[in-house]
Structure formats: C-alpha cells, structure tokens
Protein backbone atom coordinates (compact mmCIF):
# COMPACT_ATOMS: atom_id res chain seq x y z
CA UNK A 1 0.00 0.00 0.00
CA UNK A 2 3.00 2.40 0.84
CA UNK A 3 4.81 1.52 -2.52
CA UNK A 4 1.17 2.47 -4.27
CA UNK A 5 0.81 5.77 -2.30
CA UNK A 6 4.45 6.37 -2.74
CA UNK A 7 4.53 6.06 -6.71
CA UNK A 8 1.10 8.03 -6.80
CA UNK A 9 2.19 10.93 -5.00
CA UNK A 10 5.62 10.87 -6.55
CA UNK A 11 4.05 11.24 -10.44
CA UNK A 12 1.34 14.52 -9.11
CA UNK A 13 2.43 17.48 -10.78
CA UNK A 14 -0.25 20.26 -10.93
CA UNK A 15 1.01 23.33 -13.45
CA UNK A 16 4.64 21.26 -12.59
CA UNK A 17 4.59 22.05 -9.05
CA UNK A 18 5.53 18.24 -7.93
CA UNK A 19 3.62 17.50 -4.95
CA UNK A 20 5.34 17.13 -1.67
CA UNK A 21 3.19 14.69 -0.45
CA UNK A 22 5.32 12.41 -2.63
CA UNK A 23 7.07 10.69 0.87
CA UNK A 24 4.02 8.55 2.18
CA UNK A 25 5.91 5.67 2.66
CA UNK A 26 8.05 7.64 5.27
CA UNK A 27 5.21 9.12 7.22
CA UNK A 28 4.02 7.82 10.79
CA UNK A 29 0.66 9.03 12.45
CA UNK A 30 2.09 12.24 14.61
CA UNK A 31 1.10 15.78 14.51
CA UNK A 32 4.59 17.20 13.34
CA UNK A 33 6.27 16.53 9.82
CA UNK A 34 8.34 13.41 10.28
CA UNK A 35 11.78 14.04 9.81
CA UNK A 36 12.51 12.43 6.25
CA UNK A 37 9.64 14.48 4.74
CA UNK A 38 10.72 17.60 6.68
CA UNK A 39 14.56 16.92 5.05
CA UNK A 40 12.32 16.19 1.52
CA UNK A 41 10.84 19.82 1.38
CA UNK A 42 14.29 21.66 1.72
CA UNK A 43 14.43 21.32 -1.68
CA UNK A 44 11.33 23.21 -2.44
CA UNK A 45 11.36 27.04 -1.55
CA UNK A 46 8.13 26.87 0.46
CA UNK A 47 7.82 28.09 4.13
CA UNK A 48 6.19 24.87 6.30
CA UNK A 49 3.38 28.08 7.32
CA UNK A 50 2.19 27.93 3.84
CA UNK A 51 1.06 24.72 3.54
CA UNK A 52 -1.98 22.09 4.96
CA UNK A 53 -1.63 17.98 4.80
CA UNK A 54 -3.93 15.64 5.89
CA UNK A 55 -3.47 12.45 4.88
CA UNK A 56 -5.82 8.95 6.68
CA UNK A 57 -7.53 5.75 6.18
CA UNK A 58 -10.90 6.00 5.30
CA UNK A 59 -11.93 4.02 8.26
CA UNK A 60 -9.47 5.08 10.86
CA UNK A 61 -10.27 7.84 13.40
CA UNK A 62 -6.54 8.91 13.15
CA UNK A 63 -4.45 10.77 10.34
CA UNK A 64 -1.18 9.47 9.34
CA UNK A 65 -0.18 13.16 9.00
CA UNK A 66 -1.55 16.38 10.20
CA UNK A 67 0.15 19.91 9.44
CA UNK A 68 -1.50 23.00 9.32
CA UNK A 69 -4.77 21.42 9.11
CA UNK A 70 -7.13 23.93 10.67
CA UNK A 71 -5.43 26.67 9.19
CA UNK A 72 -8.07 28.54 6.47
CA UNK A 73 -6.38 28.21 3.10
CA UNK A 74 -7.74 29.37 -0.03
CA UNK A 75 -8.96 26.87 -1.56
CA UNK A 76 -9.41 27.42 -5.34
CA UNK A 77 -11.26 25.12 -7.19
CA UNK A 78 -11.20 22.34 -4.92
CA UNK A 79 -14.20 24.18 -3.19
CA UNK A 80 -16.68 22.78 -5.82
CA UNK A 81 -16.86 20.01 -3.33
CA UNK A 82 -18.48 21.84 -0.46
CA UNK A 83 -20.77 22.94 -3.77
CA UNK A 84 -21.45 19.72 -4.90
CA UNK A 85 -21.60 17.69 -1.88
CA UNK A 86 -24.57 20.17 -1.12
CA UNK A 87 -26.17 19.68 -3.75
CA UNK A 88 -26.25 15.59 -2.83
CA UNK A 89 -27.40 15.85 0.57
CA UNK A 90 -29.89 18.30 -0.15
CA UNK A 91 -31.53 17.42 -3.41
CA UNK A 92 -29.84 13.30 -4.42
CA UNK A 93 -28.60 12.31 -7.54
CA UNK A 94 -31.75 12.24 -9.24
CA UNK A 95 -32.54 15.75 -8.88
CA UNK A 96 -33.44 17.02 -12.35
CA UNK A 97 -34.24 21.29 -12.93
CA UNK A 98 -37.41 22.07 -14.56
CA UNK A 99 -37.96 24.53 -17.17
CA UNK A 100 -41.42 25.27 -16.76
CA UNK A 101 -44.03 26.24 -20.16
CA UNK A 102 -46.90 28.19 -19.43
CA UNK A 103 -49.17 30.09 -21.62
CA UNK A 104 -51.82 32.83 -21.37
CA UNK A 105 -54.75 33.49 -23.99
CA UNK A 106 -56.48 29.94 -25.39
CA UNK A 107 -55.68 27.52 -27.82
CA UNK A 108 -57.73 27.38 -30.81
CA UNK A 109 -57.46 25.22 -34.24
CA UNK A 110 -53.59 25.24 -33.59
CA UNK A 111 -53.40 28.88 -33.31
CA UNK A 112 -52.42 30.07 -29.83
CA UNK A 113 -53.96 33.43 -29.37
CA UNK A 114 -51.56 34.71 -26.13
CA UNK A 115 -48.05 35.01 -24.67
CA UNK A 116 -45.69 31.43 -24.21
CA UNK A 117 -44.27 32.12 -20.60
CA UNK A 118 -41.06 30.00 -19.62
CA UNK A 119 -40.11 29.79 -16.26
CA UNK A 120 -36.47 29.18 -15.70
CA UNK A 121 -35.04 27.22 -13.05
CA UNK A 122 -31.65 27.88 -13.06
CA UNK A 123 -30.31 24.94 -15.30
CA UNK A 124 -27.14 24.56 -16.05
CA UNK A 125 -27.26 22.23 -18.22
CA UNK A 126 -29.68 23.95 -21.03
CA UNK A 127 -28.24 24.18 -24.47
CA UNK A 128 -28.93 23.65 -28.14
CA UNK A 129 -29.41 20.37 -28.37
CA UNK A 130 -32.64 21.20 -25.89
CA UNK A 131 -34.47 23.35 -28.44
CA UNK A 132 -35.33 20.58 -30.38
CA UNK A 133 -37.84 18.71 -28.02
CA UNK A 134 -38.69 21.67 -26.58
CA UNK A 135 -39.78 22.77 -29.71
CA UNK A 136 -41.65 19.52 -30.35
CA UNK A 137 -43.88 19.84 -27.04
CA UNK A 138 -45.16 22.97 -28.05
CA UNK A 139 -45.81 21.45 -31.24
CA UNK A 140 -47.64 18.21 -29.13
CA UNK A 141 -49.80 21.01 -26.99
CA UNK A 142 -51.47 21.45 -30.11
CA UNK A 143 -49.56 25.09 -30.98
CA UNK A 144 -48.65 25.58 -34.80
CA UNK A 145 -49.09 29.26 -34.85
CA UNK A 146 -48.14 31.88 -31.94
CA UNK A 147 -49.95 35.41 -31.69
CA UNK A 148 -47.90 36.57 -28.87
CA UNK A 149 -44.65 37.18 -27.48
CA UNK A 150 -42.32 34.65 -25.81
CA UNK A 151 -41.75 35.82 -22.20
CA UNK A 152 -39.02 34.76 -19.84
CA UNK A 153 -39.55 34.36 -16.16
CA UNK A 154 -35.89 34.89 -14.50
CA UNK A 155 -37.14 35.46 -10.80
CA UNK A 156 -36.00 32.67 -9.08
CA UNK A 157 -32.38 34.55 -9.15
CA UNK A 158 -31.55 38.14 -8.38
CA UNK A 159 -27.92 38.56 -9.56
CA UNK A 160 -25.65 41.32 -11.33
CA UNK A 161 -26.86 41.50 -15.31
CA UNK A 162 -22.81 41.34 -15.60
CA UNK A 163 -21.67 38.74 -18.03
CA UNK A 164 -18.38 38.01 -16.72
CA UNK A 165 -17.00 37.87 -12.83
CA UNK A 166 -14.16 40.36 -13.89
CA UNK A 167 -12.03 37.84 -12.00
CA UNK A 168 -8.58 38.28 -14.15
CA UNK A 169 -7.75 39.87 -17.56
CA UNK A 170 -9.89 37.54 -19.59
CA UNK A 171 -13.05 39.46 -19.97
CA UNK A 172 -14.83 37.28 -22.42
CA UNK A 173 -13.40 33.81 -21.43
CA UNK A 174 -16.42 30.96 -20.81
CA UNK A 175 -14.49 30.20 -17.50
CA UNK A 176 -15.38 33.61 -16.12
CA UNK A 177 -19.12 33.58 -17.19
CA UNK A 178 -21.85 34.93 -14.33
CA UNK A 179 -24.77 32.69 -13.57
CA UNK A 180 -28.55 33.57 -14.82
CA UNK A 181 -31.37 31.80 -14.09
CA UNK A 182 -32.09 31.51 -17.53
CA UNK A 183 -28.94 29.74 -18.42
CA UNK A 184 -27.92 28.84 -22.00
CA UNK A 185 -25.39 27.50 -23.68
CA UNK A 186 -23.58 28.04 -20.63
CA UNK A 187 -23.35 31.80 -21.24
CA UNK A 188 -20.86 30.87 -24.56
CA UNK A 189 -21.44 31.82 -27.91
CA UNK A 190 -19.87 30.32 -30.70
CA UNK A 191 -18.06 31.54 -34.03
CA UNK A 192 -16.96 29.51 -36.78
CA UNK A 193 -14.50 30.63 -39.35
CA UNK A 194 -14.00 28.34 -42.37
CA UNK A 195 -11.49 29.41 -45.18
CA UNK A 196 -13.41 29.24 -48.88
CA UNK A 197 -10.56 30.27 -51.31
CA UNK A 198 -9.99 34.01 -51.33
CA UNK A 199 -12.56 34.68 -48.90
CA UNK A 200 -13.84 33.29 -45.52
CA UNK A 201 -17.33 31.83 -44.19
CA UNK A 202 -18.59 33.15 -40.86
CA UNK A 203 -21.39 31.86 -38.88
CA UNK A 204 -22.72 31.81 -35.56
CA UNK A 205 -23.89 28.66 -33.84
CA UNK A 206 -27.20 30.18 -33.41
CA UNK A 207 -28.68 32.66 -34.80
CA UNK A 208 -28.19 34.84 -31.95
CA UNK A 209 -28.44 38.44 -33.11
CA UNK A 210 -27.61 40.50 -29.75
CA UNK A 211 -24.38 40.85 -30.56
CA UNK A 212 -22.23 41.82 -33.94
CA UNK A 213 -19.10 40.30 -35.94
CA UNK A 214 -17.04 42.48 -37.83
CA UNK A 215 -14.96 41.10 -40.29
CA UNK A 216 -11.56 42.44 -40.91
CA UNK A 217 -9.80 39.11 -41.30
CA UNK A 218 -7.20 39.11 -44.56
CA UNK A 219 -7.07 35.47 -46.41
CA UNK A 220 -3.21 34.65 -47.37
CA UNK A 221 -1.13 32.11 -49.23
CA UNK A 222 1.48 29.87 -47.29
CA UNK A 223 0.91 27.27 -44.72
CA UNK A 224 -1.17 27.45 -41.91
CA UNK A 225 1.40 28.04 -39.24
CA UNK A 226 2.20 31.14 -36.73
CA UNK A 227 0.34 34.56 -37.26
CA UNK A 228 -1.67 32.57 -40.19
CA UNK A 229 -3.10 29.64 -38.16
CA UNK A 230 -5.43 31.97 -35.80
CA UNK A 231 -7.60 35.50 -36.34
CA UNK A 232 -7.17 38.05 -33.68
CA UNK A 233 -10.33 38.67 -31.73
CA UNK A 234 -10.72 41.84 -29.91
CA UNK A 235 -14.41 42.46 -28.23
CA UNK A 236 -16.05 45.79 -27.36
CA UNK A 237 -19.07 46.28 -25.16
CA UNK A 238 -21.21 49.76 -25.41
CA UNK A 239 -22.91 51.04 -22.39
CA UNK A 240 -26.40 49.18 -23.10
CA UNK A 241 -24.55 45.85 -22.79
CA UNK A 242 -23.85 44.76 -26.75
CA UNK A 243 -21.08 42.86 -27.52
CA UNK A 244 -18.98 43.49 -30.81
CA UNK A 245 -16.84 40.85 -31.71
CA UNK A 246 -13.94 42.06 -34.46
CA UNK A 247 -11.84 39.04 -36.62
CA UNK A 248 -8.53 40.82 -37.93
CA UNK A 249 -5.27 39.32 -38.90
CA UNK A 250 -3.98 37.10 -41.65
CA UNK A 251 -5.28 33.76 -42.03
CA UNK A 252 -4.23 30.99 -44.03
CA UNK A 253 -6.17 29.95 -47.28
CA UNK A 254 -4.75 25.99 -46.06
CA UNK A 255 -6.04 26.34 -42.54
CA UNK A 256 -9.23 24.37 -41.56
CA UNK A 257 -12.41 25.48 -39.55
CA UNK A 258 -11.68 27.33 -36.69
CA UNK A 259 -14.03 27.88 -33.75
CA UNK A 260 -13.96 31.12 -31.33
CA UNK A 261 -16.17 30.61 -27.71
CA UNK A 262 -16.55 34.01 -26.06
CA UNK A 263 -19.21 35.51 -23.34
CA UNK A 264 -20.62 38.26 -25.24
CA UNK A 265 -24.33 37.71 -24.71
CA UNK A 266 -27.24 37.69 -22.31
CA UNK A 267 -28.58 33.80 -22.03
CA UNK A 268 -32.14 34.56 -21.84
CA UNK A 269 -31.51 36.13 -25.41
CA UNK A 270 -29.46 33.45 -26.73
CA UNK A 271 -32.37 30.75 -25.81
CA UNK A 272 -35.03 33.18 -26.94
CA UNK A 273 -33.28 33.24 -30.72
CA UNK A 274 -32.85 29.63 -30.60
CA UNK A 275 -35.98 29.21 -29.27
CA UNK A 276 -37.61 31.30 -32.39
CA UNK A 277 -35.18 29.48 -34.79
CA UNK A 278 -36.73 26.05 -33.51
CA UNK A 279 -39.98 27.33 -33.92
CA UNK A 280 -38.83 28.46 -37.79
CA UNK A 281 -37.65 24.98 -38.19
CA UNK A 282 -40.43 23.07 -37.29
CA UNK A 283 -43.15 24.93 -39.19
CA UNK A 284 -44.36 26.81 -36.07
CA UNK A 285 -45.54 30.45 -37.26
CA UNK A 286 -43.72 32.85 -34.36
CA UNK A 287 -43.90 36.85 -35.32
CA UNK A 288 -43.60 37.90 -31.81
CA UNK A 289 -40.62 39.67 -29.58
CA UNK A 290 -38.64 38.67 -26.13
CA UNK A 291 -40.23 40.25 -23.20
CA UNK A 292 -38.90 39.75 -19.66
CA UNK A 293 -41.95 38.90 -17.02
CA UNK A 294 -43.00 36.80 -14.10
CA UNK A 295 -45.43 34.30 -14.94
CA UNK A 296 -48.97 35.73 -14.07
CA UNK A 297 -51.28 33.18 -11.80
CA UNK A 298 -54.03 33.58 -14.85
CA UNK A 299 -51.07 31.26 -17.04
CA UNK A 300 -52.13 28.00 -17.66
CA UNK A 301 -49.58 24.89 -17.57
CA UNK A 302 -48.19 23.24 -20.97
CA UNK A 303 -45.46 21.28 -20.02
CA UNK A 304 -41.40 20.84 -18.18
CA UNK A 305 -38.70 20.07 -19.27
CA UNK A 306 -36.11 18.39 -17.44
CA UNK A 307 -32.01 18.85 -17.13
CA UNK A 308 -29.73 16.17 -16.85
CA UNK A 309 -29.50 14.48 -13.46
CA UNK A 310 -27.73 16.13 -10.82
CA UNK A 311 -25.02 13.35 -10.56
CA UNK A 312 -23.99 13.96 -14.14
CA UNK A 313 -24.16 17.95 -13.22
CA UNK A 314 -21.96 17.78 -10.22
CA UNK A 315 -19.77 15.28 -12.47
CA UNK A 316 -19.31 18.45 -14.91
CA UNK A 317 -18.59 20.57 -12.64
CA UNK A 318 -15.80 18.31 -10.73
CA UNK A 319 -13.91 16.24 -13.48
CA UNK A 320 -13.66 19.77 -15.59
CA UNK A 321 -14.01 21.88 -13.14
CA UNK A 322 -16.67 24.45 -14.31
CA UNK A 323 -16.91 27.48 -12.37
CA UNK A 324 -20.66 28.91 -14.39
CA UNK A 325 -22.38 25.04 -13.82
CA UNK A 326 -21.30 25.21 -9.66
CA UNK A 327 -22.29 29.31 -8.99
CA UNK A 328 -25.73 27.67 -11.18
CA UNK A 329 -25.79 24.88 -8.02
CA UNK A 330 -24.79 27.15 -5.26
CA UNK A 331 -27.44 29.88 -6.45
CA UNK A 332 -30.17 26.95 -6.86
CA UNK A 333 -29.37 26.09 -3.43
CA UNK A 334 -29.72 29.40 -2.06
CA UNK A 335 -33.67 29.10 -3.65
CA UNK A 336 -34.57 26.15 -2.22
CA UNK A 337 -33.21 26.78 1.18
CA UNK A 338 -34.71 29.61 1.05
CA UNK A 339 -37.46 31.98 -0.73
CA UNK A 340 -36.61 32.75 -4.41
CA UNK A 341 -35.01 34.79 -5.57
CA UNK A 342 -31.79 33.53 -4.68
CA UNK A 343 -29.13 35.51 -4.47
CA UNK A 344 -24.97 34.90 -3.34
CA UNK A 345 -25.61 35.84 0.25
CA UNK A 346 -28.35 33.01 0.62
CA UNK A 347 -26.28 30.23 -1.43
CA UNK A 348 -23.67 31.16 0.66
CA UNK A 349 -25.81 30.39 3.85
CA UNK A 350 -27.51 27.47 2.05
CA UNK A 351 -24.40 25.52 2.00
CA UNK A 352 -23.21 26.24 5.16
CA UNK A 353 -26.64 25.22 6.47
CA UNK A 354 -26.82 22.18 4.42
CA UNK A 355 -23.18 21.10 5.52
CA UNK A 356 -23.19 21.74 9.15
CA UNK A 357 -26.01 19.82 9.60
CA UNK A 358 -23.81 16.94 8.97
CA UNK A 359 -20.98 18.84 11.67
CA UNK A 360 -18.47 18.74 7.90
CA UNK A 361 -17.58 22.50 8.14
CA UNK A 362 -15.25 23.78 11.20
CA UNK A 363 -17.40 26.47 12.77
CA UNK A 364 -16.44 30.14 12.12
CA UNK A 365 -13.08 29.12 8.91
CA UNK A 366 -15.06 28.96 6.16
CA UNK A 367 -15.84 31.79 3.60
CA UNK A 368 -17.61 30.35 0.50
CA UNK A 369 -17.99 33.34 -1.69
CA UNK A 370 -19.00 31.74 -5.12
CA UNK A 371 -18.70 28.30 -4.94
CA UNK A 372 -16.17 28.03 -7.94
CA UNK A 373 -13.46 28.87 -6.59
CA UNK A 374 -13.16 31.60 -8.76
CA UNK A 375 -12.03 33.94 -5.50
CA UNK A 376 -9.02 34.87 -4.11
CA UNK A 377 -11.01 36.17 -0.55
CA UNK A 378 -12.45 32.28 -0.55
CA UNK A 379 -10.97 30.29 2.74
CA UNK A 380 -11.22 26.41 4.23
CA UNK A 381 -9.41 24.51 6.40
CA UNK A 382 -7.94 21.18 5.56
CA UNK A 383 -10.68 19.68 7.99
CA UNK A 384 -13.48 20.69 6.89
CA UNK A 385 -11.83 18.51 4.06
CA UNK A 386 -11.35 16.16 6.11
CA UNK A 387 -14.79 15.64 7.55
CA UNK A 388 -16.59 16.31 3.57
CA UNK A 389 -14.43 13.16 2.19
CA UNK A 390 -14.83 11.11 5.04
CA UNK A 391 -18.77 11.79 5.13
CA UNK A 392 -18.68 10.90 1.61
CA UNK A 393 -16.69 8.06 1.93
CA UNK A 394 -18.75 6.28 4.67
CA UNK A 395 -22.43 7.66 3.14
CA UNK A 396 -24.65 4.51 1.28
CA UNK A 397 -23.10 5.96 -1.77
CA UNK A 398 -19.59 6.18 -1.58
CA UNK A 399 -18.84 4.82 -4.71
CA UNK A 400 -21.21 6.76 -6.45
CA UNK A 401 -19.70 10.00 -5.13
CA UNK A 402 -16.39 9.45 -5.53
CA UNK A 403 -16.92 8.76 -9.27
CA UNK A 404 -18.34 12.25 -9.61
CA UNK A 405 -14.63 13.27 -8.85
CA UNK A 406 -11.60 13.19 -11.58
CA UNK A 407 -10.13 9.12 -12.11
CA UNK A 408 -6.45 9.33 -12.48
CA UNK A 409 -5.59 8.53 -15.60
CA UNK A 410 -8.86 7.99 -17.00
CA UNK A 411 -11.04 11.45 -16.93
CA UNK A 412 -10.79 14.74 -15.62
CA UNK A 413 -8.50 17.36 -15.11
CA UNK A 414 -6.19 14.30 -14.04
CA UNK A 415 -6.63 11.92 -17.35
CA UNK A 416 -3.54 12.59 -19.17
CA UNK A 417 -1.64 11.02 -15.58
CA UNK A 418 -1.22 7.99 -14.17
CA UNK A 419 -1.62 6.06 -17.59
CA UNK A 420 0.59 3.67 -16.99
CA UNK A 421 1.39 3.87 -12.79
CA UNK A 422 -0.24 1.47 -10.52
CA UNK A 423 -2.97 3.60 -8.96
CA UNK A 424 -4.39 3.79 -12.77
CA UNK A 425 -8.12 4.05 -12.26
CA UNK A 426 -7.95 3.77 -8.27
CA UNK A 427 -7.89 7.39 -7.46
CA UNK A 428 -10.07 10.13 -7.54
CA UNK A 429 -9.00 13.68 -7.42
CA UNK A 430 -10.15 17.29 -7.21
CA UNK A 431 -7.46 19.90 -8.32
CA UNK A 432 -7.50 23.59 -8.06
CA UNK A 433 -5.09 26.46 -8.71
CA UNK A 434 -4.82 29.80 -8.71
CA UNK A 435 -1.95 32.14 -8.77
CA UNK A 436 -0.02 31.80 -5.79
CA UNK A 437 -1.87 28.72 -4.46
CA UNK A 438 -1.76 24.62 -5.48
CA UNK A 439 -3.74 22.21 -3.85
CA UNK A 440 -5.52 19.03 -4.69
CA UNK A 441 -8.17 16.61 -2.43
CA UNK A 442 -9.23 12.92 -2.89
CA UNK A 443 -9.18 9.19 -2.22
CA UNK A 444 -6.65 6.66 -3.15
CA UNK A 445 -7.53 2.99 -3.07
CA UNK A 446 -4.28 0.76 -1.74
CA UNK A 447 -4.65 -2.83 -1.70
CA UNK A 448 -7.14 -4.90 -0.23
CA UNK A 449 -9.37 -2.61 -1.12
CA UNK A 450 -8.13 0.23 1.47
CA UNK A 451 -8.83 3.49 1.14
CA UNK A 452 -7.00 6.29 1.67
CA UNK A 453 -7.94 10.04 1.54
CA UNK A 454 -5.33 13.04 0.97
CA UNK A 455 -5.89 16.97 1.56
CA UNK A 456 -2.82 19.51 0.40
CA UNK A 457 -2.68 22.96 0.07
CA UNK A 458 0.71 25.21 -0.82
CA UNK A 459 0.37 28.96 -0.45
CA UNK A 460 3.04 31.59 -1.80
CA UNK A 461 3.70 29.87 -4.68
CA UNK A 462 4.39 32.13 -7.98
CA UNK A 463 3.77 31.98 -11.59
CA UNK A 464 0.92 29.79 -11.31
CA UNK A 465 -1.30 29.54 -13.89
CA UNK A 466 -5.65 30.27 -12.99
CA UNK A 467 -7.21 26.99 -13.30
C-alpha cells in the first residue's frame, strides 16, 4: 500500500509544481512533519506556514499526517466540493431542474392566441441540443401558430446583469461567465471561421443576433502556421450591454475550420433566438418579440422540461471543473433553502446550512464566496476537508460519489496522468489552482481494497497559472 501511495504521489504534478506529499511511505501518524519528509521539502522554496496535509484511512479515526490542518487556506477550485456535496445531501442524484411552459390566452385550431411564458429554473445544463424537443412539445400542446410574445420568467435569481465575474484579464473567457437563471449554452457563444478560397465563411452557432461580428480578417497564401493559423479577436461592449466581436489578422487559405467561444451575450436572449429558430424549423408560425416577465397566476400549464441528473451535473462541474455550472448549483441552493429569488448571500448560507447539519464545516473558517473557486477572498481549512471526504466516503453511496470526482488517468483534469502507474483508475482527485496557491483533495484505493484520503494545500507559490 505504501509503494502504491508512494509512486502516486511521486508522479502529481499540478502546473509542474511536484507535490510534496510524494514521501508517504516515510510518514508515521504524529502531529509534526516526520523528519525524512521535513529533510524532503528543503528542496522546495516553500515556508512549512504555507502549507496544509492531511493524509488517513478512510476508516481510521486517526491521520497518518496532520500539518497546518485547521489553518483557512484558499482553496481554489477544490471548493466545488463543499458545492457539490450540497447539492447531494440536499436534493440526491436524481434531482433534475425544470424549465417550466406556461401560456396565457387559449388555444384554438392550432393557433395560440396569447403570450408562451417559460419559467427558468436555473439549469445549467440547457443548451442547443434542448431546443429541439422543446420545440416539439409545443408542437404536441397542439400550438402551430403563436400570436404573442415569448416571455421569460428569470425570478428565481436576483444577480448582477454582468456577463463576466471580472475575476482576471480575460473578460470574455467561458471560464469567467456569471450565472442567470435563464442559463444557455452556458453563457458561450460560438463563431466559426472556415477558409473558402480568397474569402472566408462566418457563422454563428445560433442565430443569436444580440451581438455583432465584424470582419476584418485578410485570407493569405502559405501554410497554416504562426500569425496565419489563428484571427485576432478583440471584443467591445457599449454602455447598453452589446457585444462586438472584431476578426482581424492574416489567415491561411490551407487552414481548416476554426471555432472562437466568447461571453458576449445575455442567455435569456441566446435561448429566446434559438428558441424562435426552432420554432422556424419546425413549421411553427412565431412573429412575436422577447419580453422579460414573471409568470402571471391567470397562465395555464403546458409542459417541463427536465435537465440532466444532478449526478452527471456535479460530475461536470468536478472532473472539468466548471466554475458557471457550480455558482448555477450554489445559487439553486440558495432558492430552495430559502425563498426565491436567490441571491450569493443566501447560497452562501444554504451551504453552510446544508453542511453543518452533517458537523463537515469547522465552525467560524469557512468563507464560501462563489462556490467556484473563482475567489481569491475564498478560505477552508484542511478539515473541513477532512470531515466532507470522510462523510462521503462512509455515506450509502460512496462509490457513487467518488466517481463524480476526476479518475487518475482515465477522466478529468487528471486523465492525461497515471496512464501507466499502478494507482491507474484507483484514485479520484479534485485539483484547483490559482496564482499563488496549489492544492488538490481525494481518495486513493491501496490494496485490499483500502482506502486512503489526501488533503494539500501550498500557499506563496508564484507563476501559477488560474485553473
């Protein structure tokens, strides 16, 4: 089991800062760094204050090693497990958001003579593919012609219109998209340039027309290679919140499709021109504009429809670690721990709720902020850790739980490691990093079936990538 742990810790590198959790085999149960470890991390220029290990048995009420482990730490992306774990105890696996279809007016020889109201839920998971049998139960309530607007309900959230968390330098990046409770797409929109001769094809993957593209882009000979392989995309915003996206630069007549994902418009607007496409599509007549409402009481019920299961949600937001899918969670949390409309200050408190009720935070450490991780004012100790994995670990799902996390060397943020080391497929990770801070959380299974979970954190680390 040592040799296992030993060769696992020795091959972590996250953004090639090599663990120094690396000496397992050396460590005894005692709350000071052993010796041989302590002699290990001379050679890395970190002060023994800037850094948390826990590291125990499933099963055992004793750590092997303890350092710094109720010391608040900033925990980066690794705090997507209080997020998710909250989202298990307080709504299961199963739990499915439910875009809710209402209309006003009546129904009349296929003709629907009144507004189509959709109530959003918060969703994460809501995207193209969705328009499609969306579009089909309308078709199914017996609608073939619309005389109305279509209305979006986005109450159950009250959050900045902001598109982006301003968070670093890169504005438009999907990683830095805000939640909305009428989530699409994930907040991206998508361009894609394809090279036809002397000129270039542009088009949008939906017809979303709240923002612009301006073309500048100059098609050249010679190989697709260097400042000919990519366009240069620069984005301006105006005051009222539209996005222009402008393609300049030489590309190469030889290069192949390239796609562009920025966040530079409103997701109640993207859905509502998909939406209206769909309708196109399938025959439905739709003449009508977006309006933004609360569903009236008078509305009468057409139909839901239903996300993916949480446990493939929380698997997203884990194994790639998306930061828009877990403030989606945290914020749905907030509304059904509370009265809608949820808002950061109530998520916050719903998952502090939700987790001390099972005694997993340490009282008076823990700052949530977003839930993403996305934060630099964030904080956790390594035992709060401590008491989420082993919770997790000992629930009637274990299994299922820890396969929401990354597998080493088979999904994840971690599937390019491990290929060929002997903890292939037997651990299951959570990394996180942002500049100045490395850490990483999971379970390693030894043999006999013995499990093992690990906590780390470094602080004042430098030229570390956002992650």
């Amino acid at each position: 089991m040592q040799k296992q742990l030993m060769h696992f810790m020795k091959n972590i590198q996250l953004k090639n800062i090599i663990f120094f959790i690396s000496f397992l085999s050396i460590i005894s149960a005692q709350a000071d760094i052993p010796y041989e470890l302590n002699e290990k991390l001379k050679a890395y220029p970190i002060n023994p204050a800037n850094y948390s290990i826990h590291i125990q048995e499933v099963h055992s009420s004793q750590p092997i090693v303890s350092w710094n482990s109720h010391k608040q730490r900033k925990p980066a992306s690794v705090i997507k497990l209080l997020t998710t774990y909250s989202g298990v105890l307080a709504l299961g696996y199963d739990y499915r958001w439910e875009t809710k279809f209402f209309h006003t007016g009546y129904i009349r020889a296929g003709v629907l003579r009144g507004d189509i109201y959709v109530k959003a839920s918060g969703d994460p998971s809501l995207s193209t593919k969705d328009i499609a049998p969306i579009v089909e139960q309308i078709k199914e309530s017996g609608i073939h012609k619309i005389l109305g607007s279509i209305i979006i309900d986005r109450s159950i959230f009250s959050v900045a219109s902001k598109s982006n968390s301003g968070f670093d330098r890169n504005t438009y990046s999907p990683y830095n998209a805000m939640p909305d409770a009428m989530m699409f797409n994930k907040r991206k929109s998508t361009i894609c340039i394809t090279p036809r001769g002397r000129s270039v094809r542009i088009d949008r993957d939906i017809p979303d027309h709240s923002y612009k593209i301006v073309n500048k882009l100059k098609m050249v000979n010679g190989s697709c290679r260097r400042g000919r392989s990519w366009p240069r995309v620069n984005i301006k915003t105006n005051h009222s919140g539209r996005s222009t996206i402008f393609l300049s630069g030489r590309l190469s007549k030889r290069c192949g499709r390239r796609t562009i994902c920025k966040v530079v418009s409103m997701p109640h607007r993207a859905f509502y021109y998909a939406l209206k496409n769909g309708l196109k599509k399938a025959g439905v007549k739709f003449e009508g504009t977006l309006k933004l409402k609360k569903v009236p009481k008078k509305a009468k019920y057409l139909f839901s429809h239903k996300s993916e299961r949480l446990e493939k949600i929380i698997s997203t937001i884990a194994k790639k670690s998306d930061n828009l899918m877990a403030r989606q969670l945290m914020l749905t949390l907030g509304a059904k721990s509370f009265s809608p409309p949820s808002t950061t200050f109530k998520s916050r408190k719903a998952v502090k709720k939700i987790l001390n009720k099972y005694h997993i935070l340490e009282r008076g450490t823990t700052f949530i902020d977003n839930g993403s991780g996305l934060s630099r004012v964030a904080r956790v100790t390594a035992q709060s850790f401590t008491n989420l994995l082993l919770h997790g670990a000992s629930s009637g799902n274990a299994s299922r739980w820890m396969n929401t996390l990354s597998i080493a060397g088979i999904d994840g943020t971690i599937r390019k490691r491990f290929k060929y080391s002997t903890v292939y497929g037997r651990a299951w990770m959570k990394t996180g990093t942002i500049r100045g801070v490395a850490n990483i959380i999971g379970y390693v299974e030894g043999s006999r079936y013995t499990r093992w979970w690990y906590w780390s954190m470094i602080e004042g680390l430098h030229n570390m990538e956002e992650n």
